[in-house]
Protein backbone atom coordinates (compact mmCIF):
# COMPACT_ATOMS: atom_id res chain seq x y z
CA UNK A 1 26.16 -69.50 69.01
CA UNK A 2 26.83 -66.30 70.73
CA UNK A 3 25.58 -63.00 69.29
CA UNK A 4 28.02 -60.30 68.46
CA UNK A 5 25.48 -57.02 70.02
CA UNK A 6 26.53 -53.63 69.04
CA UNK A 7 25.07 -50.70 70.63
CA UNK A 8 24.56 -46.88 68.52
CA UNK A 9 23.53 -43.88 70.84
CA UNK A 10 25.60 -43.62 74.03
CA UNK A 11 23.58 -41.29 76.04
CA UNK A 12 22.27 -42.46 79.72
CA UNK A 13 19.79 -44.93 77.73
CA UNK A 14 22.29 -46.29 75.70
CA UNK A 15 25.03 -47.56 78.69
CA UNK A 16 21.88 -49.47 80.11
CA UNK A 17 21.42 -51.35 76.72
CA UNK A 18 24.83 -52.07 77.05
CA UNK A 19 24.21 -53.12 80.70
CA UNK A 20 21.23 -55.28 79.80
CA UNK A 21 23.15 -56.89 76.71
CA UNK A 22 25.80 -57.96 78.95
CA UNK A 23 23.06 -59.74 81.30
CA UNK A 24 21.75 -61.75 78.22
CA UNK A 25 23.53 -65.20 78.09
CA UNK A 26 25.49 -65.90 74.75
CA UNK A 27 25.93 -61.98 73.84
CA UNK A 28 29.17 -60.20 73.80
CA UNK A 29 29.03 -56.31 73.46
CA UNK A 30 31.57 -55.81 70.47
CA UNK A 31 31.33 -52.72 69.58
CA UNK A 32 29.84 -49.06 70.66
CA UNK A 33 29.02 -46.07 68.38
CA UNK A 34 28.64 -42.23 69.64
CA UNK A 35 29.78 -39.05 67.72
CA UNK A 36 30.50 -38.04 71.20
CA UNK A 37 34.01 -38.60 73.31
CA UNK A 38 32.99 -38.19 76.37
CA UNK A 39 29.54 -40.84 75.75
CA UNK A 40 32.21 -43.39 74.17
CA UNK A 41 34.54 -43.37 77.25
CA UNK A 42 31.53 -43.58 79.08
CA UNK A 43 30.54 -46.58 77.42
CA UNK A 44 33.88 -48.06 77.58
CA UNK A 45 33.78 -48.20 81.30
CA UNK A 46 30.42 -50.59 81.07
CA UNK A 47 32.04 -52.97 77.95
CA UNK A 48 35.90 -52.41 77.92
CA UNK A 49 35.95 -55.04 75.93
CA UNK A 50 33.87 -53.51 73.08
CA UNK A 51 35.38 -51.69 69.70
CA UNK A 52 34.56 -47.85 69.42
CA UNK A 53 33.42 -45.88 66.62
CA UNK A 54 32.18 -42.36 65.65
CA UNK A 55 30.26 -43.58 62.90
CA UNK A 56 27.51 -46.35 62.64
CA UNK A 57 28.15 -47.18 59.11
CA UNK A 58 31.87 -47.96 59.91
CA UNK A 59 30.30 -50.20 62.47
CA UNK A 60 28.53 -52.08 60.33
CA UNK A 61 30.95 -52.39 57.76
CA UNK A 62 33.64 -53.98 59.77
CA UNK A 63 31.89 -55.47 62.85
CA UNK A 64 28.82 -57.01 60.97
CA UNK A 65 26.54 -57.53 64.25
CA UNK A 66 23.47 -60.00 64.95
CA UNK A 67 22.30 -57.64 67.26
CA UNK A 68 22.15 -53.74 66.50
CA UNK A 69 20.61 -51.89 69.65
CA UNK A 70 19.54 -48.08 68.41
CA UNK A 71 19.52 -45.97 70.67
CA UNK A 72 19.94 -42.62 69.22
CA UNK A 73 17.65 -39.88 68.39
CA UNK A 74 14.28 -40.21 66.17
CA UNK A 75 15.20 -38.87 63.32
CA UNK A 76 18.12 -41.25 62.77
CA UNK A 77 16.16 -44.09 63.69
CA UNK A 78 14.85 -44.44 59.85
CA UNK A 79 18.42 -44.71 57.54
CA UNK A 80 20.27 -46.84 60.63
CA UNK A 81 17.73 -49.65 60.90
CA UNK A 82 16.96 -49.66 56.87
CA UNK A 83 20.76 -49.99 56.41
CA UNK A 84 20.90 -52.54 59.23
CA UNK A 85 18.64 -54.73 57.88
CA UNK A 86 20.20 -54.51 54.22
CA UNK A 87 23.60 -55.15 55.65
CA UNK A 88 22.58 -58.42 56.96
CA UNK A 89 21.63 -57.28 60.77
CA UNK A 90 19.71 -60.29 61.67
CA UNK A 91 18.24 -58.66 64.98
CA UNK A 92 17.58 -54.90 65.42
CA UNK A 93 15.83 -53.20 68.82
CA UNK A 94 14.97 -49.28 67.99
CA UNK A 95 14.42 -47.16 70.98
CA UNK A 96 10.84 -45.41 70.41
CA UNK A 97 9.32 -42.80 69.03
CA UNK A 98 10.10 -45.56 66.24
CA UNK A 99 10.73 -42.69 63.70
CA UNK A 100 9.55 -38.73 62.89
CA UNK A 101 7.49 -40.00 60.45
CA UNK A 102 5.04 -42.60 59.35
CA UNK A 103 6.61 -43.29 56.30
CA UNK A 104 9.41 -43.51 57.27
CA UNK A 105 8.86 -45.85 60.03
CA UNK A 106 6.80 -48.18 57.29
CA UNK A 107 10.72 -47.99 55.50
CA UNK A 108 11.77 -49.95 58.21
CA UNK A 109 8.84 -52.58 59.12
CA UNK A 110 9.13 -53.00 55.15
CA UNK A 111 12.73 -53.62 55.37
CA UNK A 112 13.20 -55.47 58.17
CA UNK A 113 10.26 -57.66 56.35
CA UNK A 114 12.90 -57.89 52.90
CA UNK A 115 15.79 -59.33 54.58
CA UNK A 116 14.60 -61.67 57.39
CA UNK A 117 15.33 -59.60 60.31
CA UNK A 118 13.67 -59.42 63.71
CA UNK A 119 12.69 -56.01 65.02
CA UNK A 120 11.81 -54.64 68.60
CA UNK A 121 10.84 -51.72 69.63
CA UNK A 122 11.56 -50.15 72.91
CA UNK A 123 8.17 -49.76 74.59
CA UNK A 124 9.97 -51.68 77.75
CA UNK A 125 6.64 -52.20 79.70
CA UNK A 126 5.78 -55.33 77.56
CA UNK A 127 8.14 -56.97 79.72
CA UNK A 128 7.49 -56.73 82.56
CA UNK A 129 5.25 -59.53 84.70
CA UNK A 130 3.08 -57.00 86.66
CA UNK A 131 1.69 -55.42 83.25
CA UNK A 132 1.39 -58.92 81.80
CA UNK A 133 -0.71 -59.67 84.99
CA UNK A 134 -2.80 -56.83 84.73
CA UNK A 135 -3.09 -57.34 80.67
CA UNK A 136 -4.71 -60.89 81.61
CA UNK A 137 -7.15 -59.79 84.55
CA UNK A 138 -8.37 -57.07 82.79
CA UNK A 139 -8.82 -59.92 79.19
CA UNK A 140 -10.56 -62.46 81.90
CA UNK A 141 -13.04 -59.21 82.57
CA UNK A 142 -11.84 -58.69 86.23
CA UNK A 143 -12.51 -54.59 85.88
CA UNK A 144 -15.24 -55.22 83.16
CA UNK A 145 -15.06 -53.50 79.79
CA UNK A 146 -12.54 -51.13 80.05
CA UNK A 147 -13.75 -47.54 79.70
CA UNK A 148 -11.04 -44.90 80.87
CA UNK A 149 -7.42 -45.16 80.85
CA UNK A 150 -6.08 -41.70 81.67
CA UNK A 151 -2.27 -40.58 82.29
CA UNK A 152 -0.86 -37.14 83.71
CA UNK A 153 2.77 -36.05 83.40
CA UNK A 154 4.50 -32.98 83.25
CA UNK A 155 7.37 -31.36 81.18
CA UNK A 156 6.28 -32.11 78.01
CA UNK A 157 7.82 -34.80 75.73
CA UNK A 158 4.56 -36.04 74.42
CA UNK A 159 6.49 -38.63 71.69
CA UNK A 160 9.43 -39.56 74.32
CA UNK A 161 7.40 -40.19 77.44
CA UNK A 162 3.76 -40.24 76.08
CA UNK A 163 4.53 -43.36 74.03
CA UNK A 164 4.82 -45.34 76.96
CA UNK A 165 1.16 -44.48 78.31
CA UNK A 166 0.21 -45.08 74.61
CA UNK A 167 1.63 -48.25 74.12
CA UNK A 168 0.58 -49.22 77.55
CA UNK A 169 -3.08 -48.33 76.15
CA UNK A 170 -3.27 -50.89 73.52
CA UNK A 171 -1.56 -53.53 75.18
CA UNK A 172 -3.51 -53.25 78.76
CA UNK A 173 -7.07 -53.30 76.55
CA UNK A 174 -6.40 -55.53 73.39
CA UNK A 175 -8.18 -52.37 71.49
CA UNK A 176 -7.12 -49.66 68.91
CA UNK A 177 -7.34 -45.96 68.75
CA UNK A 178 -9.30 -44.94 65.84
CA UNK A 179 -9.22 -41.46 66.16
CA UNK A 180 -7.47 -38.52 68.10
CA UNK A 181 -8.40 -35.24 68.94
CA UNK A 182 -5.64 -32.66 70.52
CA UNK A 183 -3.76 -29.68 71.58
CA UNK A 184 -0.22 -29.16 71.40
CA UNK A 185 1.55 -27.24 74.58
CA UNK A 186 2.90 -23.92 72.50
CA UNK A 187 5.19 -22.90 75.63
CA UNK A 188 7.95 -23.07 74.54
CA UNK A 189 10.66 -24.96 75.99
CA UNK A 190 13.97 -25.85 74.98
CA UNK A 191 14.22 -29.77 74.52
CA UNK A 192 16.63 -31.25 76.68
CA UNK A 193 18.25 -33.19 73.80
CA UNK A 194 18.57 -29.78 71.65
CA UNK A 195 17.82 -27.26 69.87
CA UNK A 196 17.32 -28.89 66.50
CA UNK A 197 14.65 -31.67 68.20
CA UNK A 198 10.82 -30.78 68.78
CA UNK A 199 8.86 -32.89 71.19
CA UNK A 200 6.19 -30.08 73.07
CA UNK A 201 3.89 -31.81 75.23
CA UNK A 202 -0.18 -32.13 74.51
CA UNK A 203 -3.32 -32.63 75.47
CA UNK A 204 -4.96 -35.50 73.59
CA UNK A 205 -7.89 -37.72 73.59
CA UNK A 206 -7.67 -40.89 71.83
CA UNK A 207 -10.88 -43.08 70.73
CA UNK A 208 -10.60 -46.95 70.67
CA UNK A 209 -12.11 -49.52 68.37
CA UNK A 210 -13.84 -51.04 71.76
CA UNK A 211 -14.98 -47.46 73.06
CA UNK A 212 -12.36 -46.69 75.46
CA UNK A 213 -11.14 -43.14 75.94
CA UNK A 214 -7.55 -42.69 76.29
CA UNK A 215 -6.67 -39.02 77.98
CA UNK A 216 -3.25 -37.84 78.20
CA UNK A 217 -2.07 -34.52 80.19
CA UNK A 218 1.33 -33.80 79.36
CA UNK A 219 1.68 -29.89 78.98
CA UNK A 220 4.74 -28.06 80.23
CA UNK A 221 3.35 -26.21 83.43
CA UNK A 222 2.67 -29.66 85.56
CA UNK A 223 4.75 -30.29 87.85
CA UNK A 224 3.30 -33.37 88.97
CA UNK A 225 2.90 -36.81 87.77
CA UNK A 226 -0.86 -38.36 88.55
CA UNK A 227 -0.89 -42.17 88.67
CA UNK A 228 -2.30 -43.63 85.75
CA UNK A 229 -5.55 -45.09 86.14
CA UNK A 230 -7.49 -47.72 84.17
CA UNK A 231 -11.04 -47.66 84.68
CA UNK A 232 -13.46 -50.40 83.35
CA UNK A 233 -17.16 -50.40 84.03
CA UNK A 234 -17.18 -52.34 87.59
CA UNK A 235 -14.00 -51.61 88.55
CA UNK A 236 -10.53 -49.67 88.22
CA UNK A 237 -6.31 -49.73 88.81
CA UNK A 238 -4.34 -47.09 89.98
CA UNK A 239 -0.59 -47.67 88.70
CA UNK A 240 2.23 -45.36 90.89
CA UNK A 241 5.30 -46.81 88.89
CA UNK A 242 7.87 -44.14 90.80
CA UNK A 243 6.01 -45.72 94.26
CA UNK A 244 5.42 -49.42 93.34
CA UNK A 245 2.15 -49.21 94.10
CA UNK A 246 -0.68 -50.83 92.10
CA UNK A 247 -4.19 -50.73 93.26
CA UNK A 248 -6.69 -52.95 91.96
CA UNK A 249 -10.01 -53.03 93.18
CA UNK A 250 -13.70 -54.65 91.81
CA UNK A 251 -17.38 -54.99 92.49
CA UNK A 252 -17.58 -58.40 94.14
CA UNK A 253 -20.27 -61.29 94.21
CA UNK A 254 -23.55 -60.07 92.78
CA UNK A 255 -22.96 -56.87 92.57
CA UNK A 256 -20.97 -57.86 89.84
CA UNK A 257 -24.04 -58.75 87.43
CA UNK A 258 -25.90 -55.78 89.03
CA UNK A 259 -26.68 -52.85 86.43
CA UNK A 260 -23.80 -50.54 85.38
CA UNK A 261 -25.44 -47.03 86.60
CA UNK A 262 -25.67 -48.45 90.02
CA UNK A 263 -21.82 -46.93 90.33
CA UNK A 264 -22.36 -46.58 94.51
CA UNK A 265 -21.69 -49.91 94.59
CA UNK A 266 -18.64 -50.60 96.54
CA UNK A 267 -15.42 -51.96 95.20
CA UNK A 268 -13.33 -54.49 97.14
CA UNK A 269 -9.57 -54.37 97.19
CA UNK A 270 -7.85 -57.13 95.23
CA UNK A 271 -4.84 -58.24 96.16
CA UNK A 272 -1.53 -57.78 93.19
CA UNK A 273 1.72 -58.33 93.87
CA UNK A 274 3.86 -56.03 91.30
CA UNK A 275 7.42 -56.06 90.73
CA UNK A 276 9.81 -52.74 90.78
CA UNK A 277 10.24 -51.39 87.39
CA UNK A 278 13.98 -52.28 86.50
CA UNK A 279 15.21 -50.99 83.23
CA UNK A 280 18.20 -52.77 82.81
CA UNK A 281 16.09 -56.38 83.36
CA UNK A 282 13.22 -55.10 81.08
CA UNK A 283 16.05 -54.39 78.72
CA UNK A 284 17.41 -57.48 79.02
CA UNK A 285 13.93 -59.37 78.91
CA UNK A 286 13.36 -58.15 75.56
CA UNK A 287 17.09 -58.27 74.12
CA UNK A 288 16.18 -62.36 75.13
CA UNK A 289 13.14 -62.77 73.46
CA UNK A 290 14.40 -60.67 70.41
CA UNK A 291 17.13 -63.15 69.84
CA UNK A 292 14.66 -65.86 70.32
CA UNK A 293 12.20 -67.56 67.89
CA UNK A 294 9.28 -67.14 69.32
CA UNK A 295 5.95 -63.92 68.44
CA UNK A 296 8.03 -60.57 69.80
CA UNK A 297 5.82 -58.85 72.61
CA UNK A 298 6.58 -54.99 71.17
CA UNK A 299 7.23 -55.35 67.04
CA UNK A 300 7.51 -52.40 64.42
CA UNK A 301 3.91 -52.45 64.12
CA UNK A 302 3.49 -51.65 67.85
CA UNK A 303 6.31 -48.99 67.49
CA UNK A 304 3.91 -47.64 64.57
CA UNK A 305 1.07 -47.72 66.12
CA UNK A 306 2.54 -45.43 68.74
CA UNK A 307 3.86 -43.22 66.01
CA UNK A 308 0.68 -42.62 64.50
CA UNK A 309 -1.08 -41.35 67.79
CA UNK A 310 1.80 -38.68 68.24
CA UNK A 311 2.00 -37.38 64.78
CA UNK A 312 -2.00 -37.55 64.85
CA UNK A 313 -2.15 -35.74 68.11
CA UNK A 314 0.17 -32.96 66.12
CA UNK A 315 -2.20 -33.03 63.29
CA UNK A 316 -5.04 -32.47 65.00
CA UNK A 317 -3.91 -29.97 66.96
CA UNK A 318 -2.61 -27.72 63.98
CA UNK A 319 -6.01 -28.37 62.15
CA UNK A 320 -7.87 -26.54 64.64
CA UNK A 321 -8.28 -29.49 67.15
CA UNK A 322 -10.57 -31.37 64.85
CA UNK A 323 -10.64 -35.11 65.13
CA UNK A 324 -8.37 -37.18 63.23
CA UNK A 325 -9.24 -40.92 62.35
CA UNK A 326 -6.41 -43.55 63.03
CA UNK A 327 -4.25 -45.26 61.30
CA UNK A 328 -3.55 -42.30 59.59
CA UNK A 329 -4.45 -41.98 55.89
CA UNK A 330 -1.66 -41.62 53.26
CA UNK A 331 -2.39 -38.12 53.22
CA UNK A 332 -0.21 -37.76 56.45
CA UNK A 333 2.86 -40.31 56.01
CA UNK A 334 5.47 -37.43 55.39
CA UNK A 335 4.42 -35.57 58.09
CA UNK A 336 7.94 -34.99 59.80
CA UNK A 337 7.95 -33.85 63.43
CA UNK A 338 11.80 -34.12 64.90
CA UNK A 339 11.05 -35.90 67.50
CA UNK A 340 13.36 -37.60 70.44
């Protein structure tokens, strides 16, 4: 049966979900939402084929998609997907931050849950081989118990590029944060999606259930992004994405059982072959296995997980940079940050 796809949020990130629809066997693009012109013409170009509209709940009234792709801002994420799912939506894949709030992103695991539909999120990196690869070394104990994972990035946009690092976190280790401690970038800076959104960038430390420590650098005056680097207790990977270089490197032989404080021991090189990071095949790799049957590598739990270490990081940081345990407590559902 082919899927009818329909794609809401035409910005740069929205014409490659169109792109990576149209790669997906068995999916026509039928129709495109944007309150924008200029963004639909845009669109048009990629799937002339495809019916445009200015509003998403026209969309869904008259097109009645398998596939929604969501691709707009976070603080519409929340009332599209709920009404998605209640309109009969059968498969929906939300761009992250998942939502500006915890509650409301629990709305949409909860109704996506109600009516039988499939949800993705779009932490993209699930996807792709060369994290998979690295996700199953680091399981089989090639780096030993992982201990570090750190990430600089300038600019700011903790929730819109920080999530990545953060999702990356969890997935690489198999572990969960369990608490957060941070400090929120007060420059301020205009965000390049508006006005009206808020996503400043922080400093935050993040505690895992297997006693990892997650740092992430992402305040406004760096103007330089540091390869991310997973460190483990006899060994470590450097990740360049923009480069495509991935360097993995061990203790070898005995020196492998030899004590942990010994850290002069060498480390030998290991051979990885990576892949370059394409968006439009990540895209396309997750659009697949969303309209599959089989477990879904980056669900609404994932997406909340994610959520929870931004709006804790925010918490934290305007409670005098005290700790803050993860998953949040009830206490801190409705805190509402506008993010994008």
């Amino acid at each position: 049966m082919t899927a009818r796809a329909a794609v809401v949020g035409l910005g740069p990130h929205g014409l490659r979900h169109i792109q990576a629809c149209r790669r997906v066997d068995g999916v026509d693009v039928v129709a495109v939402c944007d309150s924008r012109t200029d963004a639909i013409n845009a669109a048009q170009e990629k799937a002339p084929e495809a019916t445009s509209y200015t509003d998403w709940r026209e969309l869904l009234k008259r097109e009645r998609p398998h596939l929604l792709n969501i691709v707009t801002n976070g603080p519409s994420h929340a009332e599209i997907t709920v009404a998605a799912a209640a309109a009969g939506v059968s498969h929906i894949f939300c761009e992250k931050p998942m939502a500006t709030s915890v509650r409301d992103a629990r709305s949409m695991i909860d109704a996506c849950q109600k009516a039988g539909t499939r949800l993705a999120m779009g932490h993209a990196r699930r996807w792709v081989t060369s994290y998979q690869k690295l996700r199953d070394l680091i399981a089989e104990g090639l780096i030993g118990k992982p201990c570090h994972f750190s990430s600089v990035l300038g600019g700011g946009l903790f929730a819109g590029n920080g999530t990545h690092t953060m999702d990356l976190a969890r997935m690489l280790s198999g572990a969960e944060p369990i608490s957060v401690t941070a400090f929120v970038d007060p420059t301020e800076v205009t965000n390049p999606r508006g006005g009206q959104y808020q996503d400043p960038g922080a400093l935050a430390i993040f505690w895992f259930d297997n006693g990892m420590r997650l740092v992430i650098d992402m305040f406004a005056d760096l103007g330089v992004a540091i390869p991310m680097n997973v460190i483990g207790s006899i060994g470590q990977i450097r990740i360049d994405e923009p480069a495509n270089r991935w360097d993995v490197s061990a203790r070898k032989g005995s020196d492998r059982e030899a004590p942990v404080g010994k850290y002069w021991l060498p480390l030998e090189t290991i051979p990885f072959e990576s892949e370059p990071l394409d968006m439009i095949a990540m895209l396309a790799a997750g659009i697949t296995e969303l309209l599959g049957t089989g477990p879904i590598r980056c669900r609404g739990e994932d997406g909340l997980a994610a959520l929870e270490m931004v709006i804790g990081a925010h918490v934290s940081s305007r409670s005098g940079n005290v700790p803050i345990t993860l998953p949040l407590s009830e206490e801190y559902w409705d805190v509402d940050i506008p993010l994008t």
